[in-house]
PDB file of N, CA and C in Angstrom:
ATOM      1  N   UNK A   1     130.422 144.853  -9.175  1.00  0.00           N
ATOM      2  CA  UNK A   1     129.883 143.607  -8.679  1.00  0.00           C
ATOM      3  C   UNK A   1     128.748 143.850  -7.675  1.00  0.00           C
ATOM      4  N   UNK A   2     128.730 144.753  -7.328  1.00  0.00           N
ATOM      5  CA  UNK A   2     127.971 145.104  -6.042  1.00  0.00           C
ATOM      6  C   UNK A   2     126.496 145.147  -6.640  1.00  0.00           C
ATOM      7  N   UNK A   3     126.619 146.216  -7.407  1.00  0.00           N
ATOM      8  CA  UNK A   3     125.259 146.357  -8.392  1.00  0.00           C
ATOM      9  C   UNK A   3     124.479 144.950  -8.834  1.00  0.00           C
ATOM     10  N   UNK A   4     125.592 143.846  -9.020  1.00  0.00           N
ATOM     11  CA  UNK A   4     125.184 143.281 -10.372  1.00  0.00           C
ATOM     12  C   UNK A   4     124.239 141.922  -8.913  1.00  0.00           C
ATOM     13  N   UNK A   5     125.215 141.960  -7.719  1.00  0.00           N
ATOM     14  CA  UNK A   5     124.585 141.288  -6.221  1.00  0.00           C
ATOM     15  C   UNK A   5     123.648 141.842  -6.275  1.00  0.00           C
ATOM     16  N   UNK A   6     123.131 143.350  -5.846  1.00  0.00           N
ATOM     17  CA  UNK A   6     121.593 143.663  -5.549  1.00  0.00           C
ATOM     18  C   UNK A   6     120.963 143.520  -6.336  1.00  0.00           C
ATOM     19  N   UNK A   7     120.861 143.500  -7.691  1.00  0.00           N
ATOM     20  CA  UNK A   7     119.598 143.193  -8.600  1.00  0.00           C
ATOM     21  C   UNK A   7     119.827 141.455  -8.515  1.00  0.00           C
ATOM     22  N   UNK A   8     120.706 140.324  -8.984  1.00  0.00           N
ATOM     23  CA  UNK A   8     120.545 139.049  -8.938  1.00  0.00           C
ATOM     24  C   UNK A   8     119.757 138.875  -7.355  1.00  0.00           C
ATOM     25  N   UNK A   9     119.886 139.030  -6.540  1.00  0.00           N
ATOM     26  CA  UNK A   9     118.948 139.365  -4.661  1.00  0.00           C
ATOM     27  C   UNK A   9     117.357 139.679  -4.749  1.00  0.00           C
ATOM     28  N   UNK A  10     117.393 140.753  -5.843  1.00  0.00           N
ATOM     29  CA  UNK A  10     115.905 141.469  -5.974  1.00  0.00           C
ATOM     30  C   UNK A  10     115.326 140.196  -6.587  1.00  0.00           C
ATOM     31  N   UNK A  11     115.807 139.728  -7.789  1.00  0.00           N
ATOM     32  CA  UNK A  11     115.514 138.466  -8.641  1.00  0.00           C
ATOM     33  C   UNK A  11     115.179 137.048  -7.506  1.00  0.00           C
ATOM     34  N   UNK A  12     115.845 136.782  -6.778  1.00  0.00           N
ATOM     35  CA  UNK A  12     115.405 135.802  -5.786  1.00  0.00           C
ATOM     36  C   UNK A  12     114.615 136.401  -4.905  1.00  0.00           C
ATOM     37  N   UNK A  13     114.114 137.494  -4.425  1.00  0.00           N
ATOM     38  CA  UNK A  13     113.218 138.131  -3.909  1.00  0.00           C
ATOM     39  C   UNK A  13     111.662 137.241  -4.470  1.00  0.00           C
ATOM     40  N   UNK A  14     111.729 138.060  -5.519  1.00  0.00           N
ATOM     41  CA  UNK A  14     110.665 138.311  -6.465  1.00  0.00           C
ATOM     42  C   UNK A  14     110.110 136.177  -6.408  1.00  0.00           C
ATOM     43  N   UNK A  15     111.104 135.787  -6.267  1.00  0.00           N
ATOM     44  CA  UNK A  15     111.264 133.940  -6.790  1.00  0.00           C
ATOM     45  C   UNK A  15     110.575 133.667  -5.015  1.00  0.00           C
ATOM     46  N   UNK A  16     111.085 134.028  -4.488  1.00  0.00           N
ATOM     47  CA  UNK A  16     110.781 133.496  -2.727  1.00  0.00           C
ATOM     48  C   UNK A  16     109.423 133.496  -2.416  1.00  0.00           C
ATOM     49  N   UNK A  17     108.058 134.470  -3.273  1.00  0.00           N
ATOM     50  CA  UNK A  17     106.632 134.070  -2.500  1.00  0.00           C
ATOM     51  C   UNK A  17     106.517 133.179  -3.186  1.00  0.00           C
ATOM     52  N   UNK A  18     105.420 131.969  -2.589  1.00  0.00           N
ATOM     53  CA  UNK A  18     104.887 131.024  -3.487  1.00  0.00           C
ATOM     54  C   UNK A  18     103.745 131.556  -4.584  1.00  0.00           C
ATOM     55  N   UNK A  19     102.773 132.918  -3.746  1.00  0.00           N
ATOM     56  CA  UNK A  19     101.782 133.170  -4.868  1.00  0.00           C
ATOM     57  C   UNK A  19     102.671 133.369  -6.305  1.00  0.00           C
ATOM     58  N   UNK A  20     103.637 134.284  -6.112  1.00  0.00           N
ATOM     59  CA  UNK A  20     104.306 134.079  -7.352  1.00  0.00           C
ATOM     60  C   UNK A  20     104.706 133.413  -8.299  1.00  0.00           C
ATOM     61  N   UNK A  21     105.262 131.792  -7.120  1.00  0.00           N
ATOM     62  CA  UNK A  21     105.362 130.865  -7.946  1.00  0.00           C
ATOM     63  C   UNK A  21     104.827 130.126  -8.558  1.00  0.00           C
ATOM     64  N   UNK A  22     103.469 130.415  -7.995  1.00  0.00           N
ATOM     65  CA  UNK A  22     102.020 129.480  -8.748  1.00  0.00           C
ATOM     66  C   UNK A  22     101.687 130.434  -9.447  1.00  0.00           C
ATOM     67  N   UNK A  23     101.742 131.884  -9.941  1.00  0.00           N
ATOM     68  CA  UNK A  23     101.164 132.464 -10.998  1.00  0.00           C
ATOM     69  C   UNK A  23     102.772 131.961 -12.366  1.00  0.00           C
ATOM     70  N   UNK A  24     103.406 131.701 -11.941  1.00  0.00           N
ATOM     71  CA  UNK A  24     104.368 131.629 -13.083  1.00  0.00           C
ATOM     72  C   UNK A  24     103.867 130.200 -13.651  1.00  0.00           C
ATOM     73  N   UNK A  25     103.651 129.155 -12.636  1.00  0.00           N
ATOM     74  CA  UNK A  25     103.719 127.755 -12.724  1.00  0.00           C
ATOM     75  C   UNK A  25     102.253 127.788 -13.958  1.00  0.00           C
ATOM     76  N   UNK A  26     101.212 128.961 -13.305  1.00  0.00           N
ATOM     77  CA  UNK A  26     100.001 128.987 -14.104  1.00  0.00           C
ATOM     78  C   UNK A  26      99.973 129.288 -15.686  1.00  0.00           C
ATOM     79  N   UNK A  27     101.277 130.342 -15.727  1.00  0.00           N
ATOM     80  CA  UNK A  27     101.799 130.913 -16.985  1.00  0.00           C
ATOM     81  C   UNK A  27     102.614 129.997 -18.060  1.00  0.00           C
ATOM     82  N   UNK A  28     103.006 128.766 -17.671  1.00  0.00           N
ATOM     83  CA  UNK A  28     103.767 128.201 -17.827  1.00  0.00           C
ATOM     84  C   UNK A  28     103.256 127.316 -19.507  1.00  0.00           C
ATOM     85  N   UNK A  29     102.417 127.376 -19.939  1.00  0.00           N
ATOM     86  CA  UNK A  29     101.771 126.472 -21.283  1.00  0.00           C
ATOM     87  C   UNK A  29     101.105 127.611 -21.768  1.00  0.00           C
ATOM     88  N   UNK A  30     101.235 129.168 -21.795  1.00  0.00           N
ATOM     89  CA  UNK A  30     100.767 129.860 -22.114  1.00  0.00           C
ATOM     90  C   UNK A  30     100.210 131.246 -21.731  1.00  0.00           C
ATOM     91  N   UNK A  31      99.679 132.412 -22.378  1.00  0.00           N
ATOM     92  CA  UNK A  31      98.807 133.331 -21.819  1.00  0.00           C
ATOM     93  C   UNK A  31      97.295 132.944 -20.759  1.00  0.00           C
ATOM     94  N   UNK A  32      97.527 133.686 -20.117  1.00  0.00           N
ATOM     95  CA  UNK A  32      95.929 133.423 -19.380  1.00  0.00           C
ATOM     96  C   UNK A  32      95.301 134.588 -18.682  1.00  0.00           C
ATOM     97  N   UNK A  33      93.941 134.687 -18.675  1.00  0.00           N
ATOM     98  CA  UNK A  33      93.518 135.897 -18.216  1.00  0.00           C
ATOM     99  C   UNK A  33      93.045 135.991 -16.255  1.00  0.00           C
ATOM    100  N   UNK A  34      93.718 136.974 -16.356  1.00  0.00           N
ATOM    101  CA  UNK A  34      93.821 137.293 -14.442  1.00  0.00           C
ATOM    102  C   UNK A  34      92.803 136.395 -14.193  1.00  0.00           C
ATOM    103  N   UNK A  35      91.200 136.409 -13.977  1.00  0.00           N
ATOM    104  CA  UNK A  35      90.610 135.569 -13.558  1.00  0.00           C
ATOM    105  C   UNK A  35      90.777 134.688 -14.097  1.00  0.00           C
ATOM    106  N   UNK A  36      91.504 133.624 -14.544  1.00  0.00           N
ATOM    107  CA  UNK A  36      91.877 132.150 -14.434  1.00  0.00           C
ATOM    108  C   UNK A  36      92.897 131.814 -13.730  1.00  0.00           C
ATOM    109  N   UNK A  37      93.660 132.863 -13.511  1.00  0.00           N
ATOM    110  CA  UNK A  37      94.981 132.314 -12.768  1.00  0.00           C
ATOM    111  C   UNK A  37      94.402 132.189 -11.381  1.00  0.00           C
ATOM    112  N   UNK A  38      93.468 133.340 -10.566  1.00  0.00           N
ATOM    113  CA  UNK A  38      93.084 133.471  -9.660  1.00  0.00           C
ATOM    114  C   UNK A  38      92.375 132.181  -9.404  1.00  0.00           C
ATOM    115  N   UNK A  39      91.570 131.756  -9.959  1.00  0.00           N
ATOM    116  CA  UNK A  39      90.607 130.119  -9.774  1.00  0.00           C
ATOM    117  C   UNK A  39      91.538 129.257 -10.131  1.00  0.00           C
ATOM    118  N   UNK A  40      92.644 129.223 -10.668  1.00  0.00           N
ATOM    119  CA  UNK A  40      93.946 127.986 -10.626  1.00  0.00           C
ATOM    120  C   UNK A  40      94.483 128.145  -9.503  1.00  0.00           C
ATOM    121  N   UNK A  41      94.907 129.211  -8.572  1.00  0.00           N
ATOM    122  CA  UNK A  41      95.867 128.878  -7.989  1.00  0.00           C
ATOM    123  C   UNK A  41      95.313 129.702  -6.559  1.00  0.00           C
ATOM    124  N   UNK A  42      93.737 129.281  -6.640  1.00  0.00           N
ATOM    125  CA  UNK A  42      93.003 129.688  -5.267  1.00  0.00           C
ATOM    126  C   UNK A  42      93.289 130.670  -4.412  1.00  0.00           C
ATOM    127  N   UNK A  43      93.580 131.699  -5.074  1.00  0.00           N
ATOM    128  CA  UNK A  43      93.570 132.881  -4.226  1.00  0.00           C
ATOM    129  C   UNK A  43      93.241 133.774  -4.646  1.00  0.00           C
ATOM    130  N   UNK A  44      93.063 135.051  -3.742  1.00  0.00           N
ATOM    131  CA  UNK A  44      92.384 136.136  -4.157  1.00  0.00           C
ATOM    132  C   UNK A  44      92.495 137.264  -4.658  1.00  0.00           C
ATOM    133  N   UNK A  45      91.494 138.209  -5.321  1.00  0.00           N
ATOM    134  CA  UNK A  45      92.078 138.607  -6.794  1.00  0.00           C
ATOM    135  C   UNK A  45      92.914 139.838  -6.261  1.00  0.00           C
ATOM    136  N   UNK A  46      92.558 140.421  -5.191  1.00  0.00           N
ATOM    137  CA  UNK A  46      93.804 141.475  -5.030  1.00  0.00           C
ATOM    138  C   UNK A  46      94.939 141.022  -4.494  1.00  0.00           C
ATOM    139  N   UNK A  47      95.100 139.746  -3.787  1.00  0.00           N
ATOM    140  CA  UNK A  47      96.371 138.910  -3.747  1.00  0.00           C
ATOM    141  C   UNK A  47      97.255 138.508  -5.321  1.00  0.00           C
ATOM    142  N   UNK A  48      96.237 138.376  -6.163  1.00  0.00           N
ATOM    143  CA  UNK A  48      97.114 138.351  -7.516  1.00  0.00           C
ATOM    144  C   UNK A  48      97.265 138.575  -7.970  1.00  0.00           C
ATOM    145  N   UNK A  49      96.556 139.960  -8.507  1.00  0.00           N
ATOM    146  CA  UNK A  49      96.786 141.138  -8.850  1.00  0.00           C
ATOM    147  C   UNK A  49      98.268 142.104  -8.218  1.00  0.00           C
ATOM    148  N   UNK A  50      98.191 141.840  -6.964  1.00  0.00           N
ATOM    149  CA  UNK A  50      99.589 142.684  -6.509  1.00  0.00           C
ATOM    150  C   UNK A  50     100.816 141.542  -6.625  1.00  0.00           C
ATOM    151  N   UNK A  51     100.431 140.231  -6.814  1.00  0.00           N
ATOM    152  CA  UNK A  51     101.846 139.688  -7.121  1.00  0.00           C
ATOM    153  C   UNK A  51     102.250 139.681  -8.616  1.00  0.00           C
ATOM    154  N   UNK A  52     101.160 139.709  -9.425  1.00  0.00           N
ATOM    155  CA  UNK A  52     101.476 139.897 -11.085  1.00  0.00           C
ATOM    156  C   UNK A  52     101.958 140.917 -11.182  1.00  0.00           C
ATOM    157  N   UNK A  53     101.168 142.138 -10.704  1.00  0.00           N
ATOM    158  CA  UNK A  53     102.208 143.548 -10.924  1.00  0.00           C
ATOM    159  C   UNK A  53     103.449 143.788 -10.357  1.00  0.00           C
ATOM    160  N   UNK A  54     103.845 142.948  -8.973  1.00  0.00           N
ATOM    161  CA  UNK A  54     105.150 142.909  -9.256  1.00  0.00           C
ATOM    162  C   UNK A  54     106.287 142.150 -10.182  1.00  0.00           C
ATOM    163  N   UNK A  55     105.538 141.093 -10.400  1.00  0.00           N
ATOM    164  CA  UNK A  55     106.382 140.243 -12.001  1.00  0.00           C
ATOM    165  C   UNK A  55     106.046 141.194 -13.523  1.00  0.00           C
ATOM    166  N   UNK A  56     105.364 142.112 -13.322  1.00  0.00           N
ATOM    167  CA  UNK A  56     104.699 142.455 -14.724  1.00  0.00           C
ATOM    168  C   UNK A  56     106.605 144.123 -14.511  1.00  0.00           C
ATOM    169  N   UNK A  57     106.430 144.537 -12.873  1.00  0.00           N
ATOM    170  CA  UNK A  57     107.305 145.717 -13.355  1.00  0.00           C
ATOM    171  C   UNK A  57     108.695 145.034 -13.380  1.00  0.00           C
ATOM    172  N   UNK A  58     109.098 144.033 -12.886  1.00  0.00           N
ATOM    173  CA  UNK A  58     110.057 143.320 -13.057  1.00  0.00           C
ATOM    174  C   UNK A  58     110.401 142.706 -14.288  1.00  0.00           C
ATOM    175  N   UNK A  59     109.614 142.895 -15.199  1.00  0.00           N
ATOM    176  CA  UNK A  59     109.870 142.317 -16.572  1.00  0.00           C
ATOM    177  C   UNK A  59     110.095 140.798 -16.981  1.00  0.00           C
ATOM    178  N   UNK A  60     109.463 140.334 -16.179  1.00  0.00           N
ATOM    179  CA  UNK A  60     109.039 138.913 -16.384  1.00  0.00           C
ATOM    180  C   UNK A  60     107.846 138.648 -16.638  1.00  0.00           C
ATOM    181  N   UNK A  61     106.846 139.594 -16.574  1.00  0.00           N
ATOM    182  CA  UNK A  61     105.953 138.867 -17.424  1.00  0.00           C
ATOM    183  C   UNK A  61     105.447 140.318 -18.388  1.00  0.00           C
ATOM    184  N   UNK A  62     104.809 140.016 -19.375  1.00  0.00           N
ATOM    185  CA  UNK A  62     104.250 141.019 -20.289  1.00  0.00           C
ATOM    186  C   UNK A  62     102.237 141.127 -20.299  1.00  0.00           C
ATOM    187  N   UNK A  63     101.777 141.692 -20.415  1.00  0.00           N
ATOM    188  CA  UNK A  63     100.455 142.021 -20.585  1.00  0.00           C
ATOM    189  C   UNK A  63      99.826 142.453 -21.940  1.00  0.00           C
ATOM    190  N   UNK A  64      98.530 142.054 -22.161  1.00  0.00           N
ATOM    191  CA  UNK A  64      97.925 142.925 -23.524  1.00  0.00           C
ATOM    192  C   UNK A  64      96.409 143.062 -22.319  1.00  0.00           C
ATOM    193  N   UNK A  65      95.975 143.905 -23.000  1.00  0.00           N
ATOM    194  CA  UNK A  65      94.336 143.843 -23.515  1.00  0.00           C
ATOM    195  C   UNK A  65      93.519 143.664 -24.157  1.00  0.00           C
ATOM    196  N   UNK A  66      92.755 142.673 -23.987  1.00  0.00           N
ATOM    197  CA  UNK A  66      91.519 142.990 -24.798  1.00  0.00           C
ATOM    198  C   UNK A  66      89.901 143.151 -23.869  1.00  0.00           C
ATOM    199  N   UNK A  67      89.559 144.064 -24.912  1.00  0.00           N
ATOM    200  CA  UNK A  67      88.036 144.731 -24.066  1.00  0.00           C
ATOM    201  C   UNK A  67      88.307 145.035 -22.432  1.00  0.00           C
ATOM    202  N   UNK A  68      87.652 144.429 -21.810  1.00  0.00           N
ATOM    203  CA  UNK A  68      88.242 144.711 -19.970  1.00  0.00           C
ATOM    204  C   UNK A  68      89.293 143.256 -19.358  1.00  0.00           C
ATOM    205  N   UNK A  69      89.734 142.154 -20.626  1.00  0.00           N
ATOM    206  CA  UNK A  69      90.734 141.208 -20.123  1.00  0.00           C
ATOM    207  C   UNK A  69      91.832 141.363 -19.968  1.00  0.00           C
ATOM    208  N   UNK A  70      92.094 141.370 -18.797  1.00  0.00           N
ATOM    209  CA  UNK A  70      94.012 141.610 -19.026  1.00  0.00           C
ATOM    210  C   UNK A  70      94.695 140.154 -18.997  1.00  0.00           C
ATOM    211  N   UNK A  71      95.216 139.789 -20.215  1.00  0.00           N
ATOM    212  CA  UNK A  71      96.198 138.787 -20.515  1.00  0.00           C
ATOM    213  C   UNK A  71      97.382 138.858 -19.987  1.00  0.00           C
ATOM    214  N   UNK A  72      98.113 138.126 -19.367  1.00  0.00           N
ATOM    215  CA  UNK A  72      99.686 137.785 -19.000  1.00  0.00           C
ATOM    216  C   UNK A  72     100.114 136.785 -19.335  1.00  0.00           C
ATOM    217  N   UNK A  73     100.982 136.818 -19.813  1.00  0.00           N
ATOM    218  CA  UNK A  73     102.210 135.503 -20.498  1.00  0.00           C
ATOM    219  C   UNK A  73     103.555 135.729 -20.000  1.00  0.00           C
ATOM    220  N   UNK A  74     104.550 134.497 -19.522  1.00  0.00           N
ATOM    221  CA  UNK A  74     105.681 135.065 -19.323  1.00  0.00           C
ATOM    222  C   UNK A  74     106.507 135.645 -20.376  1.00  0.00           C
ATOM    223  N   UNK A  75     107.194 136.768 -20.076  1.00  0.00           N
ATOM    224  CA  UNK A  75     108.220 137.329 -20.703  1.00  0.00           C
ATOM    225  C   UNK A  75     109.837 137.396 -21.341  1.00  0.00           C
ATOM    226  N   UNK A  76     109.966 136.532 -19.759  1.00  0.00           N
ATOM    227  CA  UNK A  76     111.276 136.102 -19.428  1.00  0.00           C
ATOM    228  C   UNK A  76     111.603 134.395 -19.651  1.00  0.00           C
ATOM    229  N   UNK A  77     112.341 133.795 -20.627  1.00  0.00           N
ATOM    230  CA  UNK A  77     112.296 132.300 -20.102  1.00  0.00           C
ATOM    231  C   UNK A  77     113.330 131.920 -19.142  1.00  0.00           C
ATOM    232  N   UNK A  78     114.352 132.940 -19.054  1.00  0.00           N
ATOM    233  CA  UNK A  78     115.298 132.266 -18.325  1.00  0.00           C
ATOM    234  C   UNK A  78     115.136 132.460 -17.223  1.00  0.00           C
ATOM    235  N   UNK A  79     113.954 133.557 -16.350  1.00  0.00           N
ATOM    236  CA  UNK A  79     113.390 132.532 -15.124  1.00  0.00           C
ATOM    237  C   UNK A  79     112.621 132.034 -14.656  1.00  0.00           C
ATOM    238  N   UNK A  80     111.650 131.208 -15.867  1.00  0.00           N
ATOM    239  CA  UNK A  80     110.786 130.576 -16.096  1.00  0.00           C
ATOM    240  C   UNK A  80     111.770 129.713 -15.897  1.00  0.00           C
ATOM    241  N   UNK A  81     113.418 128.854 -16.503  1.00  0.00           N
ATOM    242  CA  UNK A  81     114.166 128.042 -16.471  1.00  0.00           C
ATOM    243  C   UNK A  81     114.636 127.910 -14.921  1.00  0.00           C
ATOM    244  N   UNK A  82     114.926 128.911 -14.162  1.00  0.00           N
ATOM    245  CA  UNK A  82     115.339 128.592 -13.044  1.00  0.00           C
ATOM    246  C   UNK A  82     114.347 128.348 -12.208  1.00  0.00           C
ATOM    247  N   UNK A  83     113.199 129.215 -12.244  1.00  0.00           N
ATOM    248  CA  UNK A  83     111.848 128.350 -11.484  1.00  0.00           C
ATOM    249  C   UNK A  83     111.655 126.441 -12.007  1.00  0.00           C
ATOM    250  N   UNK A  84     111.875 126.144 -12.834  1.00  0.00           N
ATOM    251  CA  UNK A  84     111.463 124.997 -13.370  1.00  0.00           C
ATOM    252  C   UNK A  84     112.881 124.040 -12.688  1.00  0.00           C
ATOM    253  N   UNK A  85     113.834 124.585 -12.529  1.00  0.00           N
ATOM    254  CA  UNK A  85     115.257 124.012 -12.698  1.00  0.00           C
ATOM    255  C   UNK A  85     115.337 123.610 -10.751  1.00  0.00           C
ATOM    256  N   UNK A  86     114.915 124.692 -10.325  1.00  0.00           N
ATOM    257  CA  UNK A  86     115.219 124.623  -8.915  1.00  0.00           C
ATOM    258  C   UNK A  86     113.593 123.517  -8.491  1.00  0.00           C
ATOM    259  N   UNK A  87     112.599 123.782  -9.105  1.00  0.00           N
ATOM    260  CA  UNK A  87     111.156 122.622  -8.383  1.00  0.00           C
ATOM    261  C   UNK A  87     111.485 121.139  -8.799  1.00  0.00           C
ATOM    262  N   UNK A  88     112.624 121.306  -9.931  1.00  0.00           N
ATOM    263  CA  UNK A  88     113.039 119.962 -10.041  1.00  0.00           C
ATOM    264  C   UNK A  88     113.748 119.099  -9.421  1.00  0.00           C
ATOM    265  N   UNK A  89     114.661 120.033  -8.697  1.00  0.00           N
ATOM    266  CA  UNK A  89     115.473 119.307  -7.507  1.00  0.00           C
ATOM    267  C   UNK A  89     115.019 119.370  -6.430  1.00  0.00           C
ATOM    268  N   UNK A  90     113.883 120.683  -5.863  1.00  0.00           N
ATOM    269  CA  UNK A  90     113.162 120.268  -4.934  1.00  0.00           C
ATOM    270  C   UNK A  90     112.408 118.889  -4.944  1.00  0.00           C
ATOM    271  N   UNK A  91     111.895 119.024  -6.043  1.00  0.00           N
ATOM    272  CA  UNK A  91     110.714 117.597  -6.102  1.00  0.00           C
ATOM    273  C   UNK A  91     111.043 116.360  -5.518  1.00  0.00           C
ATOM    274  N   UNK A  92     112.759 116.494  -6.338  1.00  0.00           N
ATOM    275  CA  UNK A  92     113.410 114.822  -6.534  1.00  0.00           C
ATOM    276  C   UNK A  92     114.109 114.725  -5.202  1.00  0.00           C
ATOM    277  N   UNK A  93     114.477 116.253  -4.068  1.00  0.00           N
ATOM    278  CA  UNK A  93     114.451 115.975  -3.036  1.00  0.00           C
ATOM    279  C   UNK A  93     113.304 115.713  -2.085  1.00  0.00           C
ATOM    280  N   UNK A  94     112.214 115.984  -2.181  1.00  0.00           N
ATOM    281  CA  UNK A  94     111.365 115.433  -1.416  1.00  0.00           C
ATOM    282  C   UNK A  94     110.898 114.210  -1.538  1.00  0.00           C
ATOM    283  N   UNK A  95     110.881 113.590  -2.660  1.00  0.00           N
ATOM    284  CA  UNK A  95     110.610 112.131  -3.417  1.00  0.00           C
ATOM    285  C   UNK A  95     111.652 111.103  -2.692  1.00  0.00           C
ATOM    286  N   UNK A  96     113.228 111.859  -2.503  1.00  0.00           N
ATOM    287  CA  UNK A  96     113.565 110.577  -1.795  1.00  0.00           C
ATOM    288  C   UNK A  96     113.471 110.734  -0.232  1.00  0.00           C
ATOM    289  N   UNK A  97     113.089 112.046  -0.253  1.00  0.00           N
ATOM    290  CA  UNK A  97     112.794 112.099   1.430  1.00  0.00           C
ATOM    291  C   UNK A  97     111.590 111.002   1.640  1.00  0.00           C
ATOM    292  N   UNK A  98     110.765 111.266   1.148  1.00  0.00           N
ATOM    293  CA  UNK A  98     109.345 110.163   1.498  1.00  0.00           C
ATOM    294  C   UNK A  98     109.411 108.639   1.178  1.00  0.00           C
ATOM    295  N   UNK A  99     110.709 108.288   0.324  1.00  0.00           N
ATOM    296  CA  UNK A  99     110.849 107.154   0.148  1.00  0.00           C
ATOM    297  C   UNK A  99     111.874 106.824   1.168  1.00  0.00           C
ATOM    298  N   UNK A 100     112.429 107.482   1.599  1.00  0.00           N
ATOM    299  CA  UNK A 100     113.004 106.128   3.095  1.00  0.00           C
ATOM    300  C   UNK A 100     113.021 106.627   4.063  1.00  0.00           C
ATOM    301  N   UNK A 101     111.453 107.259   4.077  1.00  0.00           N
ATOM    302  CA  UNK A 101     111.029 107.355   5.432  1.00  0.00           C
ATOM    303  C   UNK A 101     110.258 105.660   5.549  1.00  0.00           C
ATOM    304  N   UNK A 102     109.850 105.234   6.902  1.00  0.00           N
ATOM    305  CA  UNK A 102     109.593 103.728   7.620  1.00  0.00           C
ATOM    306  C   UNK A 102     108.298 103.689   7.135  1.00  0.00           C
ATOM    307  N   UNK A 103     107.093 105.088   7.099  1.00  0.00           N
ATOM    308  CA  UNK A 103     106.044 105.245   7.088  1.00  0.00           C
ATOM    309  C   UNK A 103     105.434 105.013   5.794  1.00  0.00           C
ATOM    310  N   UNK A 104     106.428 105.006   4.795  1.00  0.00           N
ATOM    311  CA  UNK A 104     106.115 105.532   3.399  1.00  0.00           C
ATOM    312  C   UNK A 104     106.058 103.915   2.691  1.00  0.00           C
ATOM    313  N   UNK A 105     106.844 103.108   3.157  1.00  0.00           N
ATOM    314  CA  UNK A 105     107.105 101.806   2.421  1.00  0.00           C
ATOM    315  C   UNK A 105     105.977 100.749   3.689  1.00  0.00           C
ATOM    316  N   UNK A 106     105.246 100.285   2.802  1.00  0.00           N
ATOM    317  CA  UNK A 106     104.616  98.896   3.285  1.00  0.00           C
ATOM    318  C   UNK A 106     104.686  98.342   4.577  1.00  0.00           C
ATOM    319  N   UNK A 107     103.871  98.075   5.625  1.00  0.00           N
ATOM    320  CA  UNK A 107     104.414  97.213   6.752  1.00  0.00           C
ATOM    321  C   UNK A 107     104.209  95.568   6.189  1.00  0.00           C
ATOM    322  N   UNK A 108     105.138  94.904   6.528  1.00  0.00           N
ATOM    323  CA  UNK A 108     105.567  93.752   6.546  1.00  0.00           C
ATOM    324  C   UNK A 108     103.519  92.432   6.639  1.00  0.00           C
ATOM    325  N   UNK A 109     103.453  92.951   7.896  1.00  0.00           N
ATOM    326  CA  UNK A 109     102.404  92.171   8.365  1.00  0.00           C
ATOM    327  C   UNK A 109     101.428  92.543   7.357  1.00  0.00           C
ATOM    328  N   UNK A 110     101.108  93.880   6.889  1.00  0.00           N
ATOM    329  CA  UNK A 110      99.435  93.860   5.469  1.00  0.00           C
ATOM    330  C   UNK A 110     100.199  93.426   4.527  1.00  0.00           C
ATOM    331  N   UNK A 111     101.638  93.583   3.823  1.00  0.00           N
ATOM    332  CA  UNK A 111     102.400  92.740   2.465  1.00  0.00           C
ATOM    333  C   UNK A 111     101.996  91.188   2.563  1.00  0.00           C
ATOM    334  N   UNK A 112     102.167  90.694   3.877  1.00  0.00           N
ATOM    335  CA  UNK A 112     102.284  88.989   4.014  1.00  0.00           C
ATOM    336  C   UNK A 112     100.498  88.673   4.156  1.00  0.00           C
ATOM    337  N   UNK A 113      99.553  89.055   4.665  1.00  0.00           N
ATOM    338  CA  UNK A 113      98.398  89.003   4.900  1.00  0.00           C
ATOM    339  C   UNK A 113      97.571  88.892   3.828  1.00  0.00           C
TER     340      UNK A 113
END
């Protein structure tokens, strides 16, 4: 069990930066080549370069070449599923956070005006 704790740990590791999570989120309808992910998800290319190569040795995502493009697509769906599974309940928790906050719903006086 011990073993099977430190690698499921490494796996939420790998899940915990956001650059990561926006290169997966980028991966997500398909292959794309390093410079597009970099201009999707505004950051810089040796910032995404060292977070792809850690999803690329982790085996979540796969690579080809062509000429000097390096393509990445995810590899893995099932944590493509838990990335997708967990932003969904984030979302729908922040959605009702902003809905009953006081700030978020209408004041009375511009509704009647």
């Amino acid at each position: 069990m011990a073993e099977l704790f430190e690698e499921v740990s490494n796996v939420f590791f790998l899940l915990s930066e956001p650059t990561r999570l926006k290169i997966l989120h980028s991966l997500c309808h398909g292959e794309r080549a390093v410079n597009d992910i970099v201009t999707e998800i505004e950051a810089s290319q040796a910032n995404v370069s060292r977070q792809i190569n850690m999803l690329f040795r982790a085996k979540i995502l796969a690579r080809r070449k062509e000429g000097t493009q390096v393509y990445y697509r995810i590899d893995d769906p099932a944590t493509l599923g838990i990335c997708q599974s967990v932003c969904a309940r984030v979302s729908a928790d922040i959605l009702a956070r902003s809905a009953s906050r006081p700030e978020a719903q209408a004041p009375l006086a511009t509704a009647s005006a």
